[in-house]
C-alpha atoms as a PDB file:
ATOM      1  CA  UNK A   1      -2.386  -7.580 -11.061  1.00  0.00           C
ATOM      2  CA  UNK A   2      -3.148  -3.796 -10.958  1.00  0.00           C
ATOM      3  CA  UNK A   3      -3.718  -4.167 -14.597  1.00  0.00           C
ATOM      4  CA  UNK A   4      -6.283  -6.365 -14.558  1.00  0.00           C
ATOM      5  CA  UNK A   5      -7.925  -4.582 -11.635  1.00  0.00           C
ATOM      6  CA  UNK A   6      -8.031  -1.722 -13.281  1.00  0.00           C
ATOM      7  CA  UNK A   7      -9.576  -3.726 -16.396  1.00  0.00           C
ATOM      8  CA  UNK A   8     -12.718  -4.914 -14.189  1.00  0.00           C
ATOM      9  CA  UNK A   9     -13.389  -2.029 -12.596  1.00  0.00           C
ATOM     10  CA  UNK A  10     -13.287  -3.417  -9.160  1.00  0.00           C
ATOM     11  CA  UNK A  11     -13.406   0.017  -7.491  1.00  0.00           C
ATOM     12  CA  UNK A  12     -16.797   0.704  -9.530  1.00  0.00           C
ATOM     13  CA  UNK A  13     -18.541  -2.343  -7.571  1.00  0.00           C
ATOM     14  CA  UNK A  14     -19.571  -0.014  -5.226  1.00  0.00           C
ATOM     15  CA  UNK A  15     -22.079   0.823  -7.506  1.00  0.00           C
ATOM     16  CA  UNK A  16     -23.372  -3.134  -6.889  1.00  0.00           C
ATOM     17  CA  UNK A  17     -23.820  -2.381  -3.200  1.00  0.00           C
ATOM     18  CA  UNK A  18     -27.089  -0.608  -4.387  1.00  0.00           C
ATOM     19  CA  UNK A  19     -27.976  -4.022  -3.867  1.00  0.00           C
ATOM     20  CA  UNK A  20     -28.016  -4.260  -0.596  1.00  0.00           C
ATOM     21  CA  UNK A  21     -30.238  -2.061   0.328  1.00  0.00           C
ATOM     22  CA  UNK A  22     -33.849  -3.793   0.262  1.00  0.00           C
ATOM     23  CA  UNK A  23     -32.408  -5.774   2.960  1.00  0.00           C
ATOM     24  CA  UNK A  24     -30.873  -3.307   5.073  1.00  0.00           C
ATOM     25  CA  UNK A  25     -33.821  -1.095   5.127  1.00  0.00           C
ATOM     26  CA  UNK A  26     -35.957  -3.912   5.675  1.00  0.00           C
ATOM     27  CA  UNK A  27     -34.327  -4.762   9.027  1.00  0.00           C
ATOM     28  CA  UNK A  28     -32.654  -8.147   7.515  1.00  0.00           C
ATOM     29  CA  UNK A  29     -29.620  -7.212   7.495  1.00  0.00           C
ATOM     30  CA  UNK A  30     -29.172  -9.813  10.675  1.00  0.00           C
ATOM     31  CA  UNK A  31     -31.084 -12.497   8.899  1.00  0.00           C
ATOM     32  CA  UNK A  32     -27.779 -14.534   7.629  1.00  0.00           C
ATOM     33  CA  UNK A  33     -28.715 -16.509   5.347  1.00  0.00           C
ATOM     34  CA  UNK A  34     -30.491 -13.709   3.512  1.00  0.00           C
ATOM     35  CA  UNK A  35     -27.578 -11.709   3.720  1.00  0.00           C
ATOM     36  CA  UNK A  36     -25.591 -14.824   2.723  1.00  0.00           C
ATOM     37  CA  UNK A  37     -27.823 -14.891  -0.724  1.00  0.00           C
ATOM     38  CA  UNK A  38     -27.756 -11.174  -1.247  1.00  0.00           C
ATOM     39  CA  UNK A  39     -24.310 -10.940  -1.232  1.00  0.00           C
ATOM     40  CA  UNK A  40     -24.065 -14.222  -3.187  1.00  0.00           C
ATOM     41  CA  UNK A  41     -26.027 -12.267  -6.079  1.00  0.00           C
ATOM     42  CA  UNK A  42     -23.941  -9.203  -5.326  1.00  0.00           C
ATOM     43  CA  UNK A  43     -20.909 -11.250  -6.506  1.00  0.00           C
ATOM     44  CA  UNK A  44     -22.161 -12.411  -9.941  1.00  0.00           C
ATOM     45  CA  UNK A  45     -23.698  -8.456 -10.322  1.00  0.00           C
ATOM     46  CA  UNK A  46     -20.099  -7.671 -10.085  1.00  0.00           C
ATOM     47  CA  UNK A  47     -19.125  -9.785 -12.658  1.00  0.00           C
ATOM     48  CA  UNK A  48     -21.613  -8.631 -14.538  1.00  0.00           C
ATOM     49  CA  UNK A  49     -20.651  -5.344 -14.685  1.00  0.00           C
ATOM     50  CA  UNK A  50     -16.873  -6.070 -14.947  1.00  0.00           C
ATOM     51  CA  UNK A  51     -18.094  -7.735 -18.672  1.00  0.00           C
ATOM     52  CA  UNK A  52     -20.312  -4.814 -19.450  1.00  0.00           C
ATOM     53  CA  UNK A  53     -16.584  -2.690 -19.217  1.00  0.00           C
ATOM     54  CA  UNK A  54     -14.627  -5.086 -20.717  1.00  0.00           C
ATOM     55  CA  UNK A  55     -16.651  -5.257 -24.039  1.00  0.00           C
ATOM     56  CA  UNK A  56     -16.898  -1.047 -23.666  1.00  0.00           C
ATOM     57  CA  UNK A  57     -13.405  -0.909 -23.421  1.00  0.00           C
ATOM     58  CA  UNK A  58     -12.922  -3.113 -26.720  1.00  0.00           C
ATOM     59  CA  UNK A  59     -15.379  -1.513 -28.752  1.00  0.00           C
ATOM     60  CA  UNK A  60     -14.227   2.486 -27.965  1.00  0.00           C
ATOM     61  CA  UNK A  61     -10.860   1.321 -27.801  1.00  0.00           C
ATOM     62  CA  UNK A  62      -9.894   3.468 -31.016  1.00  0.00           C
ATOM     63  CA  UNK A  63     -11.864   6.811 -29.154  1.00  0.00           C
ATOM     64  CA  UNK A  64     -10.141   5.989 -26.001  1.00  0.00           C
ATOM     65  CA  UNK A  65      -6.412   6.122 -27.486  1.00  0.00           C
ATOM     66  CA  UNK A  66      -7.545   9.792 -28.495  1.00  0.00           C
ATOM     67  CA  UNK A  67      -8.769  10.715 -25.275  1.00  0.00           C
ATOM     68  CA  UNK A  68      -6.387  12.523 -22.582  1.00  0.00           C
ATOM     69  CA  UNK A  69      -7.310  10.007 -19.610  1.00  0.00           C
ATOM     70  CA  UNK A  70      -8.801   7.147 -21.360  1.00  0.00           C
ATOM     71  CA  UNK A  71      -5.604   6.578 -23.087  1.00  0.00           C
ATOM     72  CA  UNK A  72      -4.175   5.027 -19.914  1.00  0.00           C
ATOM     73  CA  UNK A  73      -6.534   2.228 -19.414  1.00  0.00           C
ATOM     74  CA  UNK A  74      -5.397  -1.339 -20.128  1.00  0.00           C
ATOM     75  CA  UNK A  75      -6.331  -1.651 -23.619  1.00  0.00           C
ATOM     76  CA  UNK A  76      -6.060   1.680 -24.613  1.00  0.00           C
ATOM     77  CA  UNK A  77      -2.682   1.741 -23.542  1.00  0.00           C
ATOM     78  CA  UNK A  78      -1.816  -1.570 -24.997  1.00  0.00           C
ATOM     79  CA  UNK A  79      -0.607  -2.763 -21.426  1.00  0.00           C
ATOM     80  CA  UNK A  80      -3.453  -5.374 -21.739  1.00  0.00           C
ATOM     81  CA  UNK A  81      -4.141  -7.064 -25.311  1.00  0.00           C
ATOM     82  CA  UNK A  82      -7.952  -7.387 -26.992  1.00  0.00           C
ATOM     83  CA  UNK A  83      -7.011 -11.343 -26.934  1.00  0.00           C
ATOM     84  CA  UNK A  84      -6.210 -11.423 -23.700  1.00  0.00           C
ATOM     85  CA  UNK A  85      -9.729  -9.248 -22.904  1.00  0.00           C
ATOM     86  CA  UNK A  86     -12.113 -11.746 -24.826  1.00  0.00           C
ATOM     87  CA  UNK A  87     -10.732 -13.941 -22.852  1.00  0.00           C
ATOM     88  CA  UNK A  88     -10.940 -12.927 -19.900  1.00  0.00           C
ATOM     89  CA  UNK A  89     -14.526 -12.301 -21.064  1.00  0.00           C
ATOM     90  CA  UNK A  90     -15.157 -15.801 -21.988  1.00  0.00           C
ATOM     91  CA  UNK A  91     -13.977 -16.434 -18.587  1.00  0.00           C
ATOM     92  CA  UNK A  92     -16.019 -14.627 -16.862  1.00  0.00           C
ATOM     93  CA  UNK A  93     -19.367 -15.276 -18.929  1.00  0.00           C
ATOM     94  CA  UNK A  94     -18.500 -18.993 -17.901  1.00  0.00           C
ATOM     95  CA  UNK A  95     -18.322 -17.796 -14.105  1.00  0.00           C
ATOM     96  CA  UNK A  96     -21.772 -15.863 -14.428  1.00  0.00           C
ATOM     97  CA  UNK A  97     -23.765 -18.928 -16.059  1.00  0.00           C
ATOM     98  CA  UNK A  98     -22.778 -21.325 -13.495  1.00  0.00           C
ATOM     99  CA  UNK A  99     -22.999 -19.030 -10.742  1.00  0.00           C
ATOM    100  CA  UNK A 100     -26.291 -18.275 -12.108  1.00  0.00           C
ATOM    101  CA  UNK A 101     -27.550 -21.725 -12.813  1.00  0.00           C
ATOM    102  CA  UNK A 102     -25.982 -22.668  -8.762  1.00  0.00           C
ATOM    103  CA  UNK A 103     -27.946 -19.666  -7.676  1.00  0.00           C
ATOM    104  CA  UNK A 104     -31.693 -21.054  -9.334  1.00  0.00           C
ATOM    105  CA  UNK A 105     -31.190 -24.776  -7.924  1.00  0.00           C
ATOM    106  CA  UNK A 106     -29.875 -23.749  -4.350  1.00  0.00           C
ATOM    107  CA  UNK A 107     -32.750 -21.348  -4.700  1.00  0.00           C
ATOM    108  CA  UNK A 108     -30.510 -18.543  -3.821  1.00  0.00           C
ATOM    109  CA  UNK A 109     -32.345 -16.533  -6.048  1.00  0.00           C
ATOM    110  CA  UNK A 110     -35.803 -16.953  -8.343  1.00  0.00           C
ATOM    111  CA  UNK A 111     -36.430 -16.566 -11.950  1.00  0.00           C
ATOM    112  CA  UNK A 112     -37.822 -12.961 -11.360  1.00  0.00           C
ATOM    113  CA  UNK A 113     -33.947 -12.029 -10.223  1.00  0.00           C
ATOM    114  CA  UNK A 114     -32.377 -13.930 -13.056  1.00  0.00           C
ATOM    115  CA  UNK A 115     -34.370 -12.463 -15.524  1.00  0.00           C
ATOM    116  CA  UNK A 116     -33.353  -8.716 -13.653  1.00  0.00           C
ATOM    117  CA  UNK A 117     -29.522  -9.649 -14.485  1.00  0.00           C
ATOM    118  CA  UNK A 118     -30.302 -10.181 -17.897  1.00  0.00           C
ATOM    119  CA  UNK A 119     -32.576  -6.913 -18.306  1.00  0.00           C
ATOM    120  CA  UNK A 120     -29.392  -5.225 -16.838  1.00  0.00           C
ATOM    121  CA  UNK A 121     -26.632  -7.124 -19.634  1.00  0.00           C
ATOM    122  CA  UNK A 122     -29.516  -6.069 -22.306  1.00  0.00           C
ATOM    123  CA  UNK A 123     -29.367  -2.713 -21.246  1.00  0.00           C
ATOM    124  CA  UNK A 124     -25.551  -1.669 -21.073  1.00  0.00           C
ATOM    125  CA  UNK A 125     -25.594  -3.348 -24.871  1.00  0.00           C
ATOM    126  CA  UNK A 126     -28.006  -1.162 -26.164  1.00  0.00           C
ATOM    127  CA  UNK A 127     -25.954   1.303 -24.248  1.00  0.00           C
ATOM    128  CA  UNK A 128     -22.756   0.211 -25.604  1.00  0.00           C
ATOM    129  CA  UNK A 129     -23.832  -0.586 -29.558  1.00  0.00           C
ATOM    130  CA  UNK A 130     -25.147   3.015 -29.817  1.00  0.00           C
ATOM    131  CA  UNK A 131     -27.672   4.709 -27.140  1.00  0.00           C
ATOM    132  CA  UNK A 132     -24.723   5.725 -25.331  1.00  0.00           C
ATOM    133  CA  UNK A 133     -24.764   8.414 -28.505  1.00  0.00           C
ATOM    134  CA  UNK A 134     -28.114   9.520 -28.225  1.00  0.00           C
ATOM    135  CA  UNK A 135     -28.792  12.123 -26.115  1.00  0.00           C
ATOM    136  CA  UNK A 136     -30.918  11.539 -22.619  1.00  0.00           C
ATOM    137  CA  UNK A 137     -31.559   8.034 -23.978  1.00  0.00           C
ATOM    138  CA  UNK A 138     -27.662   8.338 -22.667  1.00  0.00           C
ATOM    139  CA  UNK A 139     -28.620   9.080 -18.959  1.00  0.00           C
ATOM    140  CA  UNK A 140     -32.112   7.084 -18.672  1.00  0.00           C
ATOM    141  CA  UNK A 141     -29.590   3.838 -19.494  1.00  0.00           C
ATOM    142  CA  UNK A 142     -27.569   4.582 -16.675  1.00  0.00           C
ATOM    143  CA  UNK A 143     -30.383   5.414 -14.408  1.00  0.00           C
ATOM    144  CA  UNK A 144     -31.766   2.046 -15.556  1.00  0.00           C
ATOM    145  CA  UNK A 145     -28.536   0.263 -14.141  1.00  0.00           C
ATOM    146  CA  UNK A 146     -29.354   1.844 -10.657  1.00  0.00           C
ATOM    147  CA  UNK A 147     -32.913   0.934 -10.411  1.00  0.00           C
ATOM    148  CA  UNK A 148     -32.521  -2.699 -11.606  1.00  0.00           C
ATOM    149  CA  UNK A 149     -29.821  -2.848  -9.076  1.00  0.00           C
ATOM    150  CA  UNK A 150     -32.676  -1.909  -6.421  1.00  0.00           C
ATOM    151  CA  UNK A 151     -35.080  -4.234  -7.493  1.00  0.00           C
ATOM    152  CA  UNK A 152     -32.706  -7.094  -8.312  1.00  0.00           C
ATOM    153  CA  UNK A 153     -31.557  -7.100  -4.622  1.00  0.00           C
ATOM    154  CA  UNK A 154     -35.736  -6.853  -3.445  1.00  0.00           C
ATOM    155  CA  UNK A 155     -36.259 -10.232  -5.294  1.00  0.00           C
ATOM    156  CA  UNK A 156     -33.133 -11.787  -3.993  1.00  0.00           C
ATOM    157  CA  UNK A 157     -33.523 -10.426  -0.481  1.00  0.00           C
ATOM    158  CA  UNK A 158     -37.642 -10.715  -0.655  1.00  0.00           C
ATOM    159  CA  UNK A 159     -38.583  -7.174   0.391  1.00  0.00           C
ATOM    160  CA  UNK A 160     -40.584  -5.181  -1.403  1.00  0.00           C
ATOM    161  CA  UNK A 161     -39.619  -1.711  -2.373  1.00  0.00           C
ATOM    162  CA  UNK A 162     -41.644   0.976  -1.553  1.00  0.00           C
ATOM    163  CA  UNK A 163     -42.989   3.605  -3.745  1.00  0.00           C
ATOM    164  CA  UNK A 164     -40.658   6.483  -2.830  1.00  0.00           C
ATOM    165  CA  UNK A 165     -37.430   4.735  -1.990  1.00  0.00           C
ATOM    166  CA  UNK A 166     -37.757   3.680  -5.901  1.00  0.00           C
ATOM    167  CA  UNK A 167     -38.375   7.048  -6.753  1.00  0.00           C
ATOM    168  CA  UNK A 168     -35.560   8.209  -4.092  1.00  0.00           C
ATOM    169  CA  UNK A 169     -33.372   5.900  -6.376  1.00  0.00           C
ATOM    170  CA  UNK A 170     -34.649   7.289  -9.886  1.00  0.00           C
ATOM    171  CA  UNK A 171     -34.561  10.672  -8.925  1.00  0.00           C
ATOM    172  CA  UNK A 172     -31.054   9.890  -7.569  1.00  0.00           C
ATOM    173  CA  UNK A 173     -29.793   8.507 -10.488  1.00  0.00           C
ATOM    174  CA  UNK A 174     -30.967  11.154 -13.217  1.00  0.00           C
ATOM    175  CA  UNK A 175     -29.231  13.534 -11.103  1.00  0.00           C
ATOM    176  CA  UNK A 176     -25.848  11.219 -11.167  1.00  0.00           C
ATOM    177  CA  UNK A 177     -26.171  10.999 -14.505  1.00  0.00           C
ATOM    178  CA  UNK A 178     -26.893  14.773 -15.580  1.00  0.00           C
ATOM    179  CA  UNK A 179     -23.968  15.398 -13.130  1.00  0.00           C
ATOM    180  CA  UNK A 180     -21.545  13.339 -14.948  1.00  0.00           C
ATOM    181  CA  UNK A 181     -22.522  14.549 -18.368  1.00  0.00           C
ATOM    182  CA  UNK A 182     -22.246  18.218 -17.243  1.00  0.00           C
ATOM    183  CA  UNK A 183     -18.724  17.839 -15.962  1.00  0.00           C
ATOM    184  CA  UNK A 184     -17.214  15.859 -19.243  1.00  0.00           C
ATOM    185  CA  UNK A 185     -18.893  18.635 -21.129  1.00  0.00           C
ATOM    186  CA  UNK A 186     -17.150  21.556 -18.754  1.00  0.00           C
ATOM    187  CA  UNK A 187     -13.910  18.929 -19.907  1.00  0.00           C
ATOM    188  CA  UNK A 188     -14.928  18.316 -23.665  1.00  0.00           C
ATOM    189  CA  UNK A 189     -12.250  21.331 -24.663  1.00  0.00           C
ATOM    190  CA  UNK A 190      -9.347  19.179 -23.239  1.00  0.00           C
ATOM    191  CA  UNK A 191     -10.183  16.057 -25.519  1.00  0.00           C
ATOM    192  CA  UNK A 192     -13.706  14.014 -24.390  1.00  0.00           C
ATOM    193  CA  UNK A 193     -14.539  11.795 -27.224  1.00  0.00           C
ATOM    194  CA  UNK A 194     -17.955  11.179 -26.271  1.00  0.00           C
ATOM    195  CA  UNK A 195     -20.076  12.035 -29.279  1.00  0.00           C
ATOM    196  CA  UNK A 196     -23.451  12.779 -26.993  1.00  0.00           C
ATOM    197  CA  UNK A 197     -21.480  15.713 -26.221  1.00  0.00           C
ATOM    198  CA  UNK A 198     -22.015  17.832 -28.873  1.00  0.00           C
ATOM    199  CA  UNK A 199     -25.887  17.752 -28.231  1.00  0.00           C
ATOM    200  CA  UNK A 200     -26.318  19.147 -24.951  1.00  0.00           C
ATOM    201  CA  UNK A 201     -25.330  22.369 -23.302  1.00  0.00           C
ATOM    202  CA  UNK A 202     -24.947  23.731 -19.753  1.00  0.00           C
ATOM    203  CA  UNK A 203     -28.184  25.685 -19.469  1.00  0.00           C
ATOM    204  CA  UNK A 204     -30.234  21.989 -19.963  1.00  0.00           C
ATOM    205  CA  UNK A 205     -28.035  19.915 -17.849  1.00  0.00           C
ATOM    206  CA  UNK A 206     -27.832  22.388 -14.992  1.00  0.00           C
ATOM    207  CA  UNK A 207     -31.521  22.712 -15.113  1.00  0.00           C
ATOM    208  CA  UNK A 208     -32.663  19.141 -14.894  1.00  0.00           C
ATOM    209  CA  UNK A 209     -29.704  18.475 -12.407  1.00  0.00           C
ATOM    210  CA  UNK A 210     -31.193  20.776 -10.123  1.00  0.00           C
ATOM    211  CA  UNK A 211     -34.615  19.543 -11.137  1.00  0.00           C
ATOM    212  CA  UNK A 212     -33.534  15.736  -9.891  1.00  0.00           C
ATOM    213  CA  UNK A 213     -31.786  16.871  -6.690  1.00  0.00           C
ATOM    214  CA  UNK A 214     -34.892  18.343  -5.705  1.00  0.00           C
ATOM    215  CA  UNK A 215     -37.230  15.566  -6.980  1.00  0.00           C
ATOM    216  CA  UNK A 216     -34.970  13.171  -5.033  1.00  0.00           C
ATOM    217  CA  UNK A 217     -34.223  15.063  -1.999  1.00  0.00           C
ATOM    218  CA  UNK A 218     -39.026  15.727  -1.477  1.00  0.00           C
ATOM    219  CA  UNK A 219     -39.052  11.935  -2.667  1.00  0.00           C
ATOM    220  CA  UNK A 220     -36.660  10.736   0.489  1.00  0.00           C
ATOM    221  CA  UNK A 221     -38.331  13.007   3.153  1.00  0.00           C
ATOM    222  CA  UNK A 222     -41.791  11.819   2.278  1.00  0.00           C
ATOM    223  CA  UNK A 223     -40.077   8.073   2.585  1.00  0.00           C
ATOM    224  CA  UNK A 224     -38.308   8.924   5.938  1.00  0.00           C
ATOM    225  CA  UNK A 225     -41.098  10.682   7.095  1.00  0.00           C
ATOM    226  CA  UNK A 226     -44.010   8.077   6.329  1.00  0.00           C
ATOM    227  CA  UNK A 227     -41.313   5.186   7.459  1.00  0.00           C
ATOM    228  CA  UNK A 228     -42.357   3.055  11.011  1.00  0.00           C
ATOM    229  CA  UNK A 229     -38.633   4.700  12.521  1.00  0.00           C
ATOM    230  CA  UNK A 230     -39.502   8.125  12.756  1.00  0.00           C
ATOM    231  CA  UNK A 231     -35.829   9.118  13.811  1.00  0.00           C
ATOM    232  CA  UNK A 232     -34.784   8.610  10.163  1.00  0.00           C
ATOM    233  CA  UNK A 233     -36.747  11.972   9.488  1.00  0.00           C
ATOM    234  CA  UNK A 234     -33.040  13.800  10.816  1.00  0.00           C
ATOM    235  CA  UNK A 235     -31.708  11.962   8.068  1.00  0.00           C
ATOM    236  CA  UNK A 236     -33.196  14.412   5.425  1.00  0.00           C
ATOM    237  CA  UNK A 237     -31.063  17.105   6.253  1.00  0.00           C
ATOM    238  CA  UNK A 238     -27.796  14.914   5.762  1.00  0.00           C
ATOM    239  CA  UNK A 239     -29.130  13.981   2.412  1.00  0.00           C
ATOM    240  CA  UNK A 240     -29.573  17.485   1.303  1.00  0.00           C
ATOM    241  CA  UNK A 241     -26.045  18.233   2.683  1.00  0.00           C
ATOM    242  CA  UNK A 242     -24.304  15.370   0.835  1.00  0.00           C
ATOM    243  CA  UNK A 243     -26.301  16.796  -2.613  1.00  0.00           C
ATOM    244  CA  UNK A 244     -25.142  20.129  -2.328  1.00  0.00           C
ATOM    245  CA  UNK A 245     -21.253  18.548  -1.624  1.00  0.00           C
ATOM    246  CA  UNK A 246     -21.778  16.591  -4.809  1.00  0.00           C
ATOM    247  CA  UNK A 247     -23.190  19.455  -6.753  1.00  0.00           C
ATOM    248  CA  UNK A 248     -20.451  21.476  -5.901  1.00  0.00           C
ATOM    249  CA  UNK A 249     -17.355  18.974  -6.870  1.00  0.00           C
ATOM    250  CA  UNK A 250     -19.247  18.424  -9.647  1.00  0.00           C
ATOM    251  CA  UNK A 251     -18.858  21.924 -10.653  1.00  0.00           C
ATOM    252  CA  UNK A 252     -15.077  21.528 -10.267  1.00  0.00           C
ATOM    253  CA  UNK A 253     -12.922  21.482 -12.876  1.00  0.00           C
ATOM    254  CA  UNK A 254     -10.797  18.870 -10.770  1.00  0.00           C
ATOM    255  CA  UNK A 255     -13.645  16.265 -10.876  1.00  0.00           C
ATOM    256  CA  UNK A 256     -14.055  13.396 -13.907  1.00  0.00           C
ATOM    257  CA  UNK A 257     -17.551  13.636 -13.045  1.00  0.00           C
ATOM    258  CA  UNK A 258     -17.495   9.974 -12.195  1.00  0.00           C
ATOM    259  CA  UNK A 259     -19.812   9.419  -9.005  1.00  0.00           C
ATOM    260  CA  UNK A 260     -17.025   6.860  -7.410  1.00  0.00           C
ATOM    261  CA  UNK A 261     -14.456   8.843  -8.053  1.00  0.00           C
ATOM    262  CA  UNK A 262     -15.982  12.039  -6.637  1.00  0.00           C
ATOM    263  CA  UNK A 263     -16.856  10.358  -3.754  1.00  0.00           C
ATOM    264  CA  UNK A 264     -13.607   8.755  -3.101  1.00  0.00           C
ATOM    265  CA  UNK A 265     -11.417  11.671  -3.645  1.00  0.00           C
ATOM    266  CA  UNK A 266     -13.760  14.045  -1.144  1.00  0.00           C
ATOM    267  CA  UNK A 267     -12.911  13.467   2.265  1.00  0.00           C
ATOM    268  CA  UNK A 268     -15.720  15.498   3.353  1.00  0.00           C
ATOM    269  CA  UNK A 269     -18.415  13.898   1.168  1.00  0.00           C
ATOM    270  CA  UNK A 270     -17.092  10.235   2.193  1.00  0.00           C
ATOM    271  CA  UNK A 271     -17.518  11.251   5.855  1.00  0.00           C
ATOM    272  CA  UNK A 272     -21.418  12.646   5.073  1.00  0.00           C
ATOM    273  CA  UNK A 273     -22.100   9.528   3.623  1.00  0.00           C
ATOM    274  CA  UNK A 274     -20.825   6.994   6.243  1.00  0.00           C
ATOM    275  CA  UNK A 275     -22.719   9.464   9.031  1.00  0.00           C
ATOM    276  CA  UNK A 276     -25.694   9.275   7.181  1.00  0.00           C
ATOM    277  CA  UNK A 277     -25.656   5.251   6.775  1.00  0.00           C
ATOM    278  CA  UNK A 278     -24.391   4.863  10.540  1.00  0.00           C
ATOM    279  CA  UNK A 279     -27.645   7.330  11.752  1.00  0.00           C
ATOM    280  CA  UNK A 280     -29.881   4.780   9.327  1.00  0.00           C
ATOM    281  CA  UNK A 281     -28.284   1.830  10.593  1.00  0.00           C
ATOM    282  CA  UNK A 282     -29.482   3.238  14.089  1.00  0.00           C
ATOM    283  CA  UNK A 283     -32.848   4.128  13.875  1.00  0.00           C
ATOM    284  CA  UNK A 284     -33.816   1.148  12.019  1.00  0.00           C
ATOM    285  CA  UNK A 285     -31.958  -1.309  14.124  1.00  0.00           C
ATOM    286  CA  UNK A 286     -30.959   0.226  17.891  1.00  0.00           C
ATOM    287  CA  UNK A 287     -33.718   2.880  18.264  1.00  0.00           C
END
């Protein structure tokens, strides 16, 4: 079973919970059958994305055999065969279509949602057939993925997303995204196959890190500030707290660089974060 866990990527649906997060800052987050449908379209985002690494994992499979830690995923390692991945894939493209197709007739979700999900799939293959290669093209792909997340839970939930809380999410995302790239380059000596590599540098990814952290940090205290629940304005300095934790076990040798990871293995930074979404959760809905 742990196999085919790891194959999925279940521990990356975090990432989905992005999601979420129209409704909860638009005070829904008691409404159940919104929250029903939300999560309902959370579940086939998951699958989603468990497809996106499947058919990542086939196509690098030959790179990942090569690479120190890559070598111990499931198809890498053999543990798991490619016929046994496609299908699992077939699978799981069967689940999403008539999940989907449930979804438009219950009207769990609209058309403008659906068509969200497939901007998403169209994305990571562009990503995956060669933009992952080509360098910033690279990040703006998977700051895409965190912005159509945003959006695709406002048309589920139906809340609209404001100006900076998209821009709190763009901003956010570059900065994941520099911040992965920077650490796999401080690890590129010890066997990173990632061709992208090779075409940036520390001086450029540094600089537009720290460029993004501060876009993203003015972005979210204009939002908190201008918001109805003026008590989320002592959530700004928490923010800028959890970036510098990030920034700084980004800078670690220990880190993969992978924001779920990073999070998960820092105590500290796990703590900042569930303080930070229990003083939201507060203001919005007690205060």
């Amino acid at each position: 079973m742990k196999k085919y866990i790891s194959l999925l990527r279940v521990k990356h649906y975090v990432k989905n919970l992005l999601i979420l997060t129209p409704l909860f800052f638009g005070e829904g987050i008691f409404d159940m059958k919104t929250l029903t449908n939300v999560v309902y379209a959370l579940i086939i985002a998951c699958l989603v994305s468990s497809t996106i690494y499947i058919l990542n994992d086939i196509n690098d499979i030959e790179k990942d055999r090569k690479h120190p830690v890559k070598c111990n995923r499931p198809l890498a390692s053999g543990i798991i065969s490619i016929r046994m991945a496609i299908t699992i894939l077939i699978v799981l493209y069967i689940a999403i279509i008539l999940l989907s197709t449930l979804a438009l007739f219950k009207n769990i979700f609209s058309y403008d949602a659906l068509l969200w999900l497939i901007a998403y799939i169209i994305i990571n293959l562009l990503y995956s057939r060669g933009l992952k290669n080509v360098p910033v093209m690279d990040v703006v792909i998977l700051a895409s993925g965190f912005v159509i997340r945003l959006y695709y839970g406002s048309c589920v939930a139906n809340v609209a997303v404001s100006s900076w809380l998209y821009l709190t999410v763009l901003g956010g995302a570059f900065y994941l995204g520099m911040g992965k790239r920077r650490n796999e380059l401080q690890k590129q000596s010890v066997g990173d196959t990632r061709e992208v590599l090779r075409k940036y540098s520390y001086a450029f990814l540094d600089k537009n890190m720290h460029m993004c952290a501060v876009f993203t940090e003015v972005c979210y205290a204009l939002w908190a500030v201008q918001n109805q629940h003026k008590t989320l304005m002592w959530t700004v300095p928490i923010v800028m707290i959890i970036f510098m934790k990030y920034s700084l076990d980004i800078e670690s040798t220990e880190s993969d660089g992978n924001p779920i990871d990073v999070v998960l293995e820092d105590k500290t930074l796990l703590l900042l974060l569930v303080l930070y979404a229990l003083v939201v959760f507060l203001s919005i809905y007690v205060l």
